[in-house]
C-alpha atoms as a PDB file:
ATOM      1  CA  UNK A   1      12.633 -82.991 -71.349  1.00  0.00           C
ATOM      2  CA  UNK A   2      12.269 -85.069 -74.340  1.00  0.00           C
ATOM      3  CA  UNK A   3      15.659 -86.229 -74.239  1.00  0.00           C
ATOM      4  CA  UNK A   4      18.346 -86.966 -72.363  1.00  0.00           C
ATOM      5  CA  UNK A   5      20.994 -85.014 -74.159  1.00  0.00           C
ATOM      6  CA  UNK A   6      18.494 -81.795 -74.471  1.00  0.00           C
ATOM      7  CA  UNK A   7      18.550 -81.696 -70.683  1.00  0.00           C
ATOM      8  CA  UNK A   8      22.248 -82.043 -70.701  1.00  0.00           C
ATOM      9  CA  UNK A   9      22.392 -79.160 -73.302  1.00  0.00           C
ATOM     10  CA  UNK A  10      19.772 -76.848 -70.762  1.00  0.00           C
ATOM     11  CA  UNK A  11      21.957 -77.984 -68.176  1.00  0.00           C
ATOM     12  CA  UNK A  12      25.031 -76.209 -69.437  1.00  0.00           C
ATOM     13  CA  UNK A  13      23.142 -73.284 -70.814  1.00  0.00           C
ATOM     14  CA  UNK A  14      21.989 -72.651 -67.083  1.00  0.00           C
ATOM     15  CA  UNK A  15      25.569 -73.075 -65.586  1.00  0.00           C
ATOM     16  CA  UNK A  16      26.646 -69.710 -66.032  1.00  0.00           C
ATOM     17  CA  UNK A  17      23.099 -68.101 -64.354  1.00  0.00           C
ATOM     18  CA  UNK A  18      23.700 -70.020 -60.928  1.00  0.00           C
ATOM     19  CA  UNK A  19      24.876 -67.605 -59.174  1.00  0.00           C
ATOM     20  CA  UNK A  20      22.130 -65.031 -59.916  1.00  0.00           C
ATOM     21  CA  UNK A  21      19.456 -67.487 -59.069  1.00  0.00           C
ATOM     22  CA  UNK A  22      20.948 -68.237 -55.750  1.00  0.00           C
ATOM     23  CA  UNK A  23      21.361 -65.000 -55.347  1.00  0.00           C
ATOM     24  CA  UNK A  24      17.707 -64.388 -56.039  1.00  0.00           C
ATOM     25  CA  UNK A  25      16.916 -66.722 -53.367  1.00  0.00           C
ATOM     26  CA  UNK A  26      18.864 -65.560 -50.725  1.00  0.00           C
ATOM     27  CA  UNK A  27      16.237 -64.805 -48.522  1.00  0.00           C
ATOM     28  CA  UNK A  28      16.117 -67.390 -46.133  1.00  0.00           C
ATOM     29  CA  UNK A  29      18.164 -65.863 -42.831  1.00  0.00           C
ATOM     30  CA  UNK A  30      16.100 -67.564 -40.412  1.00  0.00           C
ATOM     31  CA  UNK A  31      16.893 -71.687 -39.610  1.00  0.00           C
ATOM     32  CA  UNK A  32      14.076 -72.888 -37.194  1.00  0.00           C
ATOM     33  CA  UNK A  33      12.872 -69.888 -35.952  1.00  0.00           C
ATOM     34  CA  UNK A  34      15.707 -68.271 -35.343  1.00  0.00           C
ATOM     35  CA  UNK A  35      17.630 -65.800 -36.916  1.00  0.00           C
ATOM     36  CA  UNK A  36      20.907 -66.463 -38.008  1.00  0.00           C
ATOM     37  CA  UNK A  37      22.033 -63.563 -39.110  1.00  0.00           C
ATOM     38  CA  UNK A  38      23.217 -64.925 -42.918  1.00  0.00           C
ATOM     39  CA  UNK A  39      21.725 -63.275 -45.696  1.00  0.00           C
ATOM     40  CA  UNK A  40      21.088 -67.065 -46.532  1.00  0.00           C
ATOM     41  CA  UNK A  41      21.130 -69.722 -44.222  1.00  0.00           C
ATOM     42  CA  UNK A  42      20.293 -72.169 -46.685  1.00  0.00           C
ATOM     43  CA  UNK A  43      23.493 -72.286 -48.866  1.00  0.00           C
ATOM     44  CA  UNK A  44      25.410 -72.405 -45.251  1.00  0.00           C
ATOM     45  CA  UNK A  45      23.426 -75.363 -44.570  1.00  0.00           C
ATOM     46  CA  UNK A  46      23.412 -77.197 -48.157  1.00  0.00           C
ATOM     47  CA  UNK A  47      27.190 -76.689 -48.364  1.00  0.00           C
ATOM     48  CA  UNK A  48      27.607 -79.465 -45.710  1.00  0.00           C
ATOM     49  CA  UNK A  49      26.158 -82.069 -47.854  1.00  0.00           C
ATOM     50  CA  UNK A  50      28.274 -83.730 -50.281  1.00  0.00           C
ATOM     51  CA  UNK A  51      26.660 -83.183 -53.369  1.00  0.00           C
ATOM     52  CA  UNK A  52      26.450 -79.402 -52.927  1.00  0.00           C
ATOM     53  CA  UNK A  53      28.312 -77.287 -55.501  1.00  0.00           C
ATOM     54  CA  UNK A  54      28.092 -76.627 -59.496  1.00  0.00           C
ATOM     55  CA  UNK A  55      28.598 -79.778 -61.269  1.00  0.00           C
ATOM     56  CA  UNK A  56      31.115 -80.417 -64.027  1.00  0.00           C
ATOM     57  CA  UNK A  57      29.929 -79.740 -67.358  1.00  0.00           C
ATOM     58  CA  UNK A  58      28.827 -82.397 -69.324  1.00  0.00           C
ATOM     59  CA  UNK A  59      29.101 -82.930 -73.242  1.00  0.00           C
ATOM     60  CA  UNK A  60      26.260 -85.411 -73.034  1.00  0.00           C
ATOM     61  CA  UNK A  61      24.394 -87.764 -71.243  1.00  0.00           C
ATOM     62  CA  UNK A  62      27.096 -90.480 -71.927  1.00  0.00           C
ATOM     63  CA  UNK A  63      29.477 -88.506 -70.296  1.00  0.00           C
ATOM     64  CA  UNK A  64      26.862 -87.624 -67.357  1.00  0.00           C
ATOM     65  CA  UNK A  65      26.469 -91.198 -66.881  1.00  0.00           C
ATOM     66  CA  UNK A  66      30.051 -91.991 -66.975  1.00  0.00           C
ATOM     67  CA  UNK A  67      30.367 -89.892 -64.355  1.00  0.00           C
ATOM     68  CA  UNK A  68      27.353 -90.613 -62.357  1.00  0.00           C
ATOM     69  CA  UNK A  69      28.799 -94.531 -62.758  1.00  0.00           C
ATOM     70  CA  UNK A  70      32.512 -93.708 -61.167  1.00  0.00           C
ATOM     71  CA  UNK A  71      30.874 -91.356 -58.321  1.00  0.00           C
ATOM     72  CA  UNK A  72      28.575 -93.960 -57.618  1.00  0.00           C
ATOM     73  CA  UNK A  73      31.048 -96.638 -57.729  1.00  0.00           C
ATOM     74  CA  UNK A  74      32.818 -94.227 -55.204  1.00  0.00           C
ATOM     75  CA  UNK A  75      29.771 -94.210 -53.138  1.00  0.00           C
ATOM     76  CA  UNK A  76      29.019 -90.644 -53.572  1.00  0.00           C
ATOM     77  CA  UNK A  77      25.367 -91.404 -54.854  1.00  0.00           C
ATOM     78  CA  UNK A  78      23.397 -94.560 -54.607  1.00  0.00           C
ATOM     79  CA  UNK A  79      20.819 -93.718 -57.372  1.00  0.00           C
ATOM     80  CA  UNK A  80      19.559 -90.588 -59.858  1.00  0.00           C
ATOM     81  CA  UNK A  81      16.353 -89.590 -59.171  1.00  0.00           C
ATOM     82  CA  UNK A  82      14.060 -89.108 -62.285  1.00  0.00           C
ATOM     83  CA  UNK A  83      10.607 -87.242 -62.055  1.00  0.00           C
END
């Protein structure tokens, strides 16, 4: 991204398209073998972790990181990962 704020903006245009692409990857039934008889086992499984869900929608990235500040100060998350 070549900025912060653009990958905020991409961010929010994506939002709305979430559900489609999970539903597009639905496919995953089986969990270690074994079936489980979900269409997808994965959301099932990711929906037990605490930072599963749709994030709030952010204006920027100073608003992303005011948020990312309180949750960590919360100790939701320790640190962002950047690639």
């Amino acid at each position: 991204m070549p900025s912060a704020d653009i990958a905020i903006d991409i961010m929010g245009r994506l939002k709305p398209y979430l559900p489609i692409l999970l539903a597009l990857s639905a496919s995953s039934p089986f969990w270690w073998s074994h079936d489980t008889s979900f269409a997808s086992f994965r959301q099932r499984f990711l929906s037990s972790l605490r930072t599963y869900g749709i994030c709030p929608t952010f204006k920027n990235w100073q608003d992303f990181a005011n948020f990312f500040a309180t949750a960590q100060h919360a100790g939701m998350f320790e640190i962002i990962r950047i690639i």
